[in-house]
Each structure stands twice: as structure tokens, then as C-alpha cells.
Protein backbone atom coordinates (compact mmCIF):
# COMPACT_ATOMS: atom_id res chain seq x y z
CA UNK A 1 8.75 6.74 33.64
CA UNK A 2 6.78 10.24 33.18
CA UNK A 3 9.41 12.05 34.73
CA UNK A 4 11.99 10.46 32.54
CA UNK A 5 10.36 10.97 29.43
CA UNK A 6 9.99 14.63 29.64
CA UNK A 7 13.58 14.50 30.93
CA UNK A 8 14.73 13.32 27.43
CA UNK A 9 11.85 15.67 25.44
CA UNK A 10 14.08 18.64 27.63
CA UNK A 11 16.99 17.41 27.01
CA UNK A 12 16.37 16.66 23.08
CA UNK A 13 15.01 20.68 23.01
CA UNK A 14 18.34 21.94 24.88
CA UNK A 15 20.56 20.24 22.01
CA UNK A 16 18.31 21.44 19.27
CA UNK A 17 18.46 24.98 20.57
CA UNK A 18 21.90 24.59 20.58
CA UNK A 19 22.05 23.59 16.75
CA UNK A 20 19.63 26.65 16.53
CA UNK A 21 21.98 28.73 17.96
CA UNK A 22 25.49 27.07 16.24
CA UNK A 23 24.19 27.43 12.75
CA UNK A 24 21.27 29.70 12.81
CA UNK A 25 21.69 32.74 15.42
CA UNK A 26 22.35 36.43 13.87
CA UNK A 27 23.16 39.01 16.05
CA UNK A 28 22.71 41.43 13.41
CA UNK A 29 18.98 40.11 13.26
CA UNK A 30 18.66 39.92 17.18
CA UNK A 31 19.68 44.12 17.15
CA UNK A 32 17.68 44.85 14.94
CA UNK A 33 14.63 43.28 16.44
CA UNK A 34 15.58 45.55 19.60
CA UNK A 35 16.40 48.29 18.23
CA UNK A 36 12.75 48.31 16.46
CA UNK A 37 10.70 47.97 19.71
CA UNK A 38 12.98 50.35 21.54
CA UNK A 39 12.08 52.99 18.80
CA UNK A 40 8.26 52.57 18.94
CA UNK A 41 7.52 53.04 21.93
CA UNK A 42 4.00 52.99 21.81
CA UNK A 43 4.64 49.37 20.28
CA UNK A 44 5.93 48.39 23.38
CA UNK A 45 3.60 49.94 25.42
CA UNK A 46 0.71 48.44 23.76
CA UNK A 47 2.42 44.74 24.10
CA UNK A 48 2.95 45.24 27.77
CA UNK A 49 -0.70 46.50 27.74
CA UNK A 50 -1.91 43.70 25.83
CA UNK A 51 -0.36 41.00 27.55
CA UNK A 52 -0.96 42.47 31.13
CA UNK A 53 -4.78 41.76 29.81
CA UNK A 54 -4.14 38.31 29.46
CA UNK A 55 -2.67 37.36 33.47
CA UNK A 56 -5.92 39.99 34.31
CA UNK A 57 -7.97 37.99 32.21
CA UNK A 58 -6.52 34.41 33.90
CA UNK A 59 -6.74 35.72 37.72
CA UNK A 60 -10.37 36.78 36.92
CA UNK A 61 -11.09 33.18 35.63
CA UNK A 62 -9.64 31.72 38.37
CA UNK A 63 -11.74 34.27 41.28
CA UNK A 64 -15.19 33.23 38.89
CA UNK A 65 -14.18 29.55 39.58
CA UNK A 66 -13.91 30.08 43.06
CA UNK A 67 -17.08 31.37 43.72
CA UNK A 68 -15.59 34.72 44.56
CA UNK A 69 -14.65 33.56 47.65
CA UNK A 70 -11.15 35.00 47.64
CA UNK A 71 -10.22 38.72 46.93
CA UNK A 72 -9.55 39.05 43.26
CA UNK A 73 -6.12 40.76 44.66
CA UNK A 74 -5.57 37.71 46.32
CA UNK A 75 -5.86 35.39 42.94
CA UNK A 76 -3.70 38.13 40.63
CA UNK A 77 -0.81 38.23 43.21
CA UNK A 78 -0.96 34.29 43.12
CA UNK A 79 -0.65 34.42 39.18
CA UNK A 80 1.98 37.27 39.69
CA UNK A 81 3.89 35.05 41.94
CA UNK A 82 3.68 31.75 39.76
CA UNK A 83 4.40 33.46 36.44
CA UNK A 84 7.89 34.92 38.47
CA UNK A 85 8.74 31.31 40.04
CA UNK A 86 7.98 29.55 36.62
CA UNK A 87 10.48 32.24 34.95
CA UNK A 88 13.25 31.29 38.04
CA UNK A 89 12.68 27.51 38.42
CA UNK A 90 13.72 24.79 36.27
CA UNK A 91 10.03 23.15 36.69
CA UNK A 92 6.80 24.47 37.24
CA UNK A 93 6.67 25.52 40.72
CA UNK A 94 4.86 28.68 40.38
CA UNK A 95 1.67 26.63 41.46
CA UNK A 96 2.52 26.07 44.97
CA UNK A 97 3.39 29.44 45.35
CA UNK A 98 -0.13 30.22 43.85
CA UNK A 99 -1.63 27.47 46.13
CA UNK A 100 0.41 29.09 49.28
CA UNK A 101 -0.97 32.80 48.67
CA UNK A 102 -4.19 31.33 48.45
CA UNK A 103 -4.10 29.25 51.35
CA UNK A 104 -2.36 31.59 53.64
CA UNK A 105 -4.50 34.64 52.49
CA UNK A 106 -7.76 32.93 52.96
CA UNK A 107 -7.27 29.78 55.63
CA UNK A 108 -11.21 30.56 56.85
CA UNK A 109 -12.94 30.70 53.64
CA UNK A 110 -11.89 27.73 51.43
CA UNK A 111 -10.31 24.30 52.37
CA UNK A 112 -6.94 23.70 51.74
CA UNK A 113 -7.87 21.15 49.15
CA UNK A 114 -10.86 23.18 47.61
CA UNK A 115 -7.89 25.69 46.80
CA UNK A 116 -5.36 23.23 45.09
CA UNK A 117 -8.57 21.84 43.47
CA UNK A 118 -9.19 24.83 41.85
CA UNK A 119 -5.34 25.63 40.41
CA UNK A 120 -5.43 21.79 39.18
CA UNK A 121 -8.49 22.67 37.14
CA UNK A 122 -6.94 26.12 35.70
CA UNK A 123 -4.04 24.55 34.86
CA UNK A 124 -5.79 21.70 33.06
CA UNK A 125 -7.80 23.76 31.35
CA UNK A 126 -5.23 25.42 29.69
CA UNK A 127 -3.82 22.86 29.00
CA UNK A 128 -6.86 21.46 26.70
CA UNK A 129 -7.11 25.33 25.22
CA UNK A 130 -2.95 25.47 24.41
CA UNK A 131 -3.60 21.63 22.76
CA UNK A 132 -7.11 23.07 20.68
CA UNK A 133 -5.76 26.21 19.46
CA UNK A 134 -2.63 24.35 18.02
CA UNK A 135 -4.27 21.27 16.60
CA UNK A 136 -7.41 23.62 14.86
CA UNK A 137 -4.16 26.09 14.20
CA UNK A 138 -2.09 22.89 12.37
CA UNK A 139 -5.51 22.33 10.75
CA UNK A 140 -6.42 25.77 9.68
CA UNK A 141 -3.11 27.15 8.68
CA UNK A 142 -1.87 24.04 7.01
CA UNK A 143 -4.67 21.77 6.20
CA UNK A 144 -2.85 18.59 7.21
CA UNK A 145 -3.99 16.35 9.86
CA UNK A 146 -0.86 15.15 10.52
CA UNK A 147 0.49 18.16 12.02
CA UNK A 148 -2.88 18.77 14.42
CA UNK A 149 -3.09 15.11 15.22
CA UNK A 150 -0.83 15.00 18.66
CA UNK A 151 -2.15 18.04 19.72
CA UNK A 152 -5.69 16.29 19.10
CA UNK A 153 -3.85 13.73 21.45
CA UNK A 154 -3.00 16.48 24.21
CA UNK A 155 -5.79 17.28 24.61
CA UNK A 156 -7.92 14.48 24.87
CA UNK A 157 -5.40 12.98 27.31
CA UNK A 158 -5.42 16.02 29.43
CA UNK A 159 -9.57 15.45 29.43
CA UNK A 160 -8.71 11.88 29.96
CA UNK A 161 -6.72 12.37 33.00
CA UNK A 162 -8.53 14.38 35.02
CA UNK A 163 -11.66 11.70 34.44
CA UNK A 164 -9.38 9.11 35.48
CA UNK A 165 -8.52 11.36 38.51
CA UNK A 166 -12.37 11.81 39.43
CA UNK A 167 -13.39 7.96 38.62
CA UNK A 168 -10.48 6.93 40.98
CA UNK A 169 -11.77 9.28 43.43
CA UNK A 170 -15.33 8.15 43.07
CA UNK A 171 -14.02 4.38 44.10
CA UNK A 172 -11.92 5.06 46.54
CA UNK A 173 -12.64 8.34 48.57
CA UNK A 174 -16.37 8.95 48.19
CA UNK A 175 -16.88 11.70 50.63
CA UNK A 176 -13.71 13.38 48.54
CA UNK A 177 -15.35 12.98 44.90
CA UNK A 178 -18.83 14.10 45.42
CA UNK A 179 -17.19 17.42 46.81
CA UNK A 180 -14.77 18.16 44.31
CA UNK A 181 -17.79 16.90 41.83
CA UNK A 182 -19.97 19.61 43.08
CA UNK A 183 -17.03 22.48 42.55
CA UNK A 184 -16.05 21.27 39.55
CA UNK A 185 -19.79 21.53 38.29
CA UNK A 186 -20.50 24.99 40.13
CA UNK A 187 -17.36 25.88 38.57
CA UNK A 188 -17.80 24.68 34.83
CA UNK A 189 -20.99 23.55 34.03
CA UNK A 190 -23.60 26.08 33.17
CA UNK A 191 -23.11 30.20 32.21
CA UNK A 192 -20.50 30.52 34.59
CA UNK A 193 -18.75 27.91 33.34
CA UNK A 194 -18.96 29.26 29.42
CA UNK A 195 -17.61 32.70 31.08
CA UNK A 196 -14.59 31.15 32.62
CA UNK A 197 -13.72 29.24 29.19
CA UNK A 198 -14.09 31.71 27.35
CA UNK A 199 -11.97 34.37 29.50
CA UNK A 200 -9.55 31.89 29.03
CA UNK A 201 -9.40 31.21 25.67
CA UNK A 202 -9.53 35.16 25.23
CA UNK A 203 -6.62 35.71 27.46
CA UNK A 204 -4.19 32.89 25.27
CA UNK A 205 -5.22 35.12 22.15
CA UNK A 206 -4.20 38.09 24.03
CA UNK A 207 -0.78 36.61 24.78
CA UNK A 208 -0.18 36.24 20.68
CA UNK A 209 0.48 40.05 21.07
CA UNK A 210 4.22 39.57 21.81
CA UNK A 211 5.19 37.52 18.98
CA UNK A 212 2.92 39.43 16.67
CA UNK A 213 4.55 42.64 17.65
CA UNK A 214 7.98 41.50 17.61
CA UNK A 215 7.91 40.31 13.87
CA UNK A 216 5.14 43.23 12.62
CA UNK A 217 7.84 45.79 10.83
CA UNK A 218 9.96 43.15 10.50
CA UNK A 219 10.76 41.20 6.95
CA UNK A 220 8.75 37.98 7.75
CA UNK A 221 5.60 39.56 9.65
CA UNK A 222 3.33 37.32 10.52
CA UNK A 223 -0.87 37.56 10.93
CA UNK A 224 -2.26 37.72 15.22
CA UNK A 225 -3.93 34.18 14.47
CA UNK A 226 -0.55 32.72 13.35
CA UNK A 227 0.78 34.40 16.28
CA UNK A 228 -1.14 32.80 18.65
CA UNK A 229 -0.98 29.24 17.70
CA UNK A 230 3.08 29.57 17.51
CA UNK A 231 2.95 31.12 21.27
CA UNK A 232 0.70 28.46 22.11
CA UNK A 233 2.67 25.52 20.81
CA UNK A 234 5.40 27.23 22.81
CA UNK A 235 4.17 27.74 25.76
CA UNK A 236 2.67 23.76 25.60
CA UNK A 237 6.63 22.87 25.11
CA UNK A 238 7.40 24.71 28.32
CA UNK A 239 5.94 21.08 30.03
CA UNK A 240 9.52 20.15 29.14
CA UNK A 241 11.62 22.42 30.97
CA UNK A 242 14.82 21.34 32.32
CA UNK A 243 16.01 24.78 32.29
CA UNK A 244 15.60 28.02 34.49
CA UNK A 245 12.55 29.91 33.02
CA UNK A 246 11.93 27.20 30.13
CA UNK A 247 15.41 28.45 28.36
CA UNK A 248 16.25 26.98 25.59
CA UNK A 249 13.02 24.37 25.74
CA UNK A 250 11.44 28.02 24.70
CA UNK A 251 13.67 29.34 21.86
CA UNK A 252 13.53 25.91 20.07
CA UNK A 253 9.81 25.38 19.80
CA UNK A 254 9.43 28.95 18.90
CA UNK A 255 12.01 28.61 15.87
CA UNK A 256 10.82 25.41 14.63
CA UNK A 257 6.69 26.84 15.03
CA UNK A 258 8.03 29.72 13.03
CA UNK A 259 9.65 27.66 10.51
CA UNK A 260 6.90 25.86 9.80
CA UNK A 261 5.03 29.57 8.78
CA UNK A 262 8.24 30.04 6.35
CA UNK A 263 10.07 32.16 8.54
CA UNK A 264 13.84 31.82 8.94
CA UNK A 265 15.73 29.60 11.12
CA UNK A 266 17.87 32.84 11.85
CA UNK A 267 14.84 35.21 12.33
CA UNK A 268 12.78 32.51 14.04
CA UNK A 269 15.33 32.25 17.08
CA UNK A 270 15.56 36.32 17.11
CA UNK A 271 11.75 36.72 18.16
CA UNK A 272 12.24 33.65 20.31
CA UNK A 273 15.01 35.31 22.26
CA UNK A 274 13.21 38.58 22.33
CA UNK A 275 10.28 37.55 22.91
CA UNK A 276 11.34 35.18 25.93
CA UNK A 277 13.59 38.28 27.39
CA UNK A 278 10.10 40.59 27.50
CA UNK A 279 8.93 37.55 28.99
CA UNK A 280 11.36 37.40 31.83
CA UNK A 281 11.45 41.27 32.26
CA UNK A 282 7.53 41.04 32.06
CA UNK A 283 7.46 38.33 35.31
CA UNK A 284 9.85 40.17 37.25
CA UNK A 285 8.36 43.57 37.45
CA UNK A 286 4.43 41.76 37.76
CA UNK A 287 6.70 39.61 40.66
CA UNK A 288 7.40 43.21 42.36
CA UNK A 289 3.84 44.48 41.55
CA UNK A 290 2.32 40.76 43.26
CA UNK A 291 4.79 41.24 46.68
CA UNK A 292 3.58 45.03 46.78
CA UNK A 293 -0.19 43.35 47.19
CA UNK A 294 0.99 40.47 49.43
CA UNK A 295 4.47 40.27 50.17
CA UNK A 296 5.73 36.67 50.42
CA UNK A 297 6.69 34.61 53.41
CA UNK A 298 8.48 31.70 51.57
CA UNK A 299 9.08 29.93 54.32
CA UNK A 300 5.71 29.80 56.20
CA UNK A 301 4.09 29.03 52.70
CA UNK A 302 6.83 26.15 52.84
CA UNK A 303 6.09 24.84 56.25
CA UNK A 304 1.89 25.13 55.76
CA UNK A 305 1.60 23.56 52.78
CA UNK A 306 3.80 20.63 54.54
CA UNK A 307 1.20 20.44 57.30
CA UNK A 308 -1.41 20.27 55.65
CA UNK A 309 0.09 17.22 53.14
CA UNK A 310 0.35 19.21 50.21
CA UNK A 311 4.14 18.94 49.19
């Protein structure tokens, strides 16, 4: 039922893009956009900078929450490697990829399960910051309730889940829940645990830069803050993806976040497409930077992770 609704979210995203791109798109607008970053060079160079900060930012969370106990090499060439794979598959797949480098990096110093543990948690925790800083975003920016509510929703279900996931767990595999208890609490509870949130939260601000840049010289410039909470309703859309790197899913929830700060249909899906193009370029050269570090053996990563019951 899960699988079909987000199905028909995709699918309703692909069509609207579509509209976007029947009614709206400008190629004049799109060249210009280009042409802009390609001339400021520095620009561009402080984006790339910028953003870079962000993955830095994530990998470090991620080594913190595992007690160090993997290089911090190790954890940036698994965020490398799942920010390529996300960019390349029509789902989200870049996590067993992450899970794989981990696991084939490291077999000695963590269990199997303590690793995929510890991605589950990452990934759930951004998915309560992406739902936060868009519902106190649709709060702060536009005063209405209405607008922040589902996001409200998001991220109280994403809380709600992985309670459900440690009750269950508490019932039925004892042994299993009073481990992953104790990580969970090493990893969250406490100082550490306000360091990790907070290089998280940091590194979603961080990621703002993109759209911020894109639109600063540009007719409809828009402030970092507003930035932020369009990239981050964006980026929560990607959940939808029915597409190859999120296409599409990506360009519409851009356009219509945009919209909603006054900015043009037309120039909306502009910074969308540019901004998801530095995107793409952005994955592939981190993906060459992540092999350099630890080149990937698809295959055994494949067969291990089927051993061990984990896909």
C-alpha cells in the first residue's frame, strides 16, 4: 500500500513537471541562469565549496555516531558513493552502497547490523530536520499553519516510526533492542548527541547555498533562509522518486516551493534545472573522488550484504 502510494505521489510530480515544462519553461531564462554562474567564477567556486561542507559535515555526523569506530575516510566515501547511486537510481539505493563500504571496510570492528543501525538513524534524522526546517519555514515565512501542518506530520511520524520500530523490537527480540537501545543512546542522548544534531542541521543550511546562489544576481533573488527551506522541501519530495536521480519529482517541488516565495513559474523551473544539473555534476565527480579512497567492488558488496540477510 506504501509502495503504491508514493508510486502515485511520483507519478502525480512527473505530470506536473511536465505542465511545468509545457507552459512554463524559458530557455532564454535557463541561459541566462548559466551564463551568470559561468561568468563568476568565484560564485561557483564558493557553491561547490559550500556544499562540499555540507556531505563533510554529514560523514562527520555519521563517524561521531559510530563511536569513531570506522575511519572517517571510510564514512565520506560511503556518503560519496550513496549521493552518486541516489543521482543514477530511480529509488534510494545509495544506502546499501553506504551500508556495503561500511561493512566491507570494517567487517572486525562493528556488526553488520550495528552498521545498518547506524545509516537507519542518519537517514531518519534527516528526515525529522528536512520536515522541521519546512514546517517552522511555512510558519516563519508565511505565518499560516496550514502550510507547516504536514510537515508537522512528517515529522512526528518519522519520530513515530522508529518508536514503533524499537517497541516492536523490545517485544519480540529482546537481546536485539537493548543493543540497538544502548547505540542509539551512546549515539544521541547526551553532548555527543547535541553535536551530531546539530552538525546536521548545520550541514542542510549549508546545502541552501545552491539555490541561493543560483537566483542571487538574478531578478527574483531570494534570502539563504528562504533558500534553505525550498531545498529542504525538495529534497523531502525526492521520497517520491520514480525517476533516475529524482528527475522531474525534483524540478516540480522546486518550482512550486519557489512559487509560493513569488517567484515565477518560468524562473522557478530554471534554478530547479540548474540547480539539479550542479547536483548531478556535483555526485559524479564526489563519486570519482569516493572510488579514489575505496574503489568499489559492486558485486562482492552485492553478494555480502545477501549473506548476511541484509537485501
Amino acid at each position: 500500500m506504501q509502495s503504491k502510494i508514493k508510486m502515485l505521489v511520483g507519478l502525480l510530480l512527473v505530470i506536473l513537471c511536465l505542465w511545468l515544462v509545457l507552459f512554463y519553461f524559458d530557455w532564454n531564462i535557463l541561459k541566462d541562469m548559466g551564463i551568470l554562474i559561468v561568468m563568476h567564477p568565484a560564485l561557483l567556486i564558493f557553491m561547490i565549496f559550500v556544499y562540499l561542507q555540507a556531505f563533510l559535515l554529514r560523514a562527520y555526523a555519521w563517524y561521531l555516531y559510530m563511536q569513531k569506530r570506522v575511519l572517517y575516510k571510510v564514512c565520506l566515501s560511503g556518503v560519496f558513493y550513496s549521493m552518486l547511486f541516489n543521482h543514477l537510481l530511480p529509488f534510494k539505493g545509495g544506502d546499501l552502497v553506504r551500508i556495503g563500504i561500511v561493512v566491507l571496510q570494517n567487517e572486525n570492528k562493528m556488526k553488520k547490523d550495528e552498521v545498518i543501525h547506524s545509516v537507519l538513524v542518519m537517514r531518519f534524522l534527516d528526515v525529522f530536520i528536512l520536515a522541521a526546517i519546512s514546517a517552522c519555514g511555512g510558519l516563519l515565512l508565511f505565518q499560516n499553519v496550514f502550510i507547516a501542518r504536514p510537515f508537522v506530520y512528517i515529522a512526528l511520524l518519522a519520530g513515530g516510526l522508529l518508536a514503533f520500530i524499537f517497541l516492536i523490537a523490545n517485544k519480540c527480540f529482546k537481546d536485539f533492542y537493548t543493543r540497538h537501545w544502548r547505540l542509539l543512546k551512546a549515539g544521541l542522548i547526551g553532548k555527543q548527541g547535541f553535536y551530531i544534531v546539530s552538525i546536521v542541521i548545520i550541514s542542510w543550511f549549508l546545502e541552501g547555498i545552491v539555490l541561493f546562489g543560483v537566483l542571487m544576481d538574478h531578478s527574483n533573488p531570494i534570502t539563504w533562509l528562504q533558500a534553505v527551506w525550498v531545498n529542504s522541501l525538495t529534497v523531502g519530495g525526492q521520497f517520491f522518486q520514480i525517476t533516475p536521480g529524482g528527475l522531474a519529482t525534483y524540478e516540480a517541488m522546486m518550482s512550486f516551493g519557489l512559487k509560493a516565495l513569488n517567484v515565477p513559474y518560468a524562473t522557478g523551473l530554471a534554478a530547479a534545472v540548474v540547480t539539479h544539473l550542479f547536483k548531478f555534476i556535483f555526485s559524479f565527480i564526489v563519486g570519482i573522488i569516493a572510488f579514489t579512497l575505496h574503489p568499489l567492488d559492486v558485486t562482492r558488496i552485492r553478494s555480502l550484504l545477501k549473506e548476511r540477510g541484509f537485501s
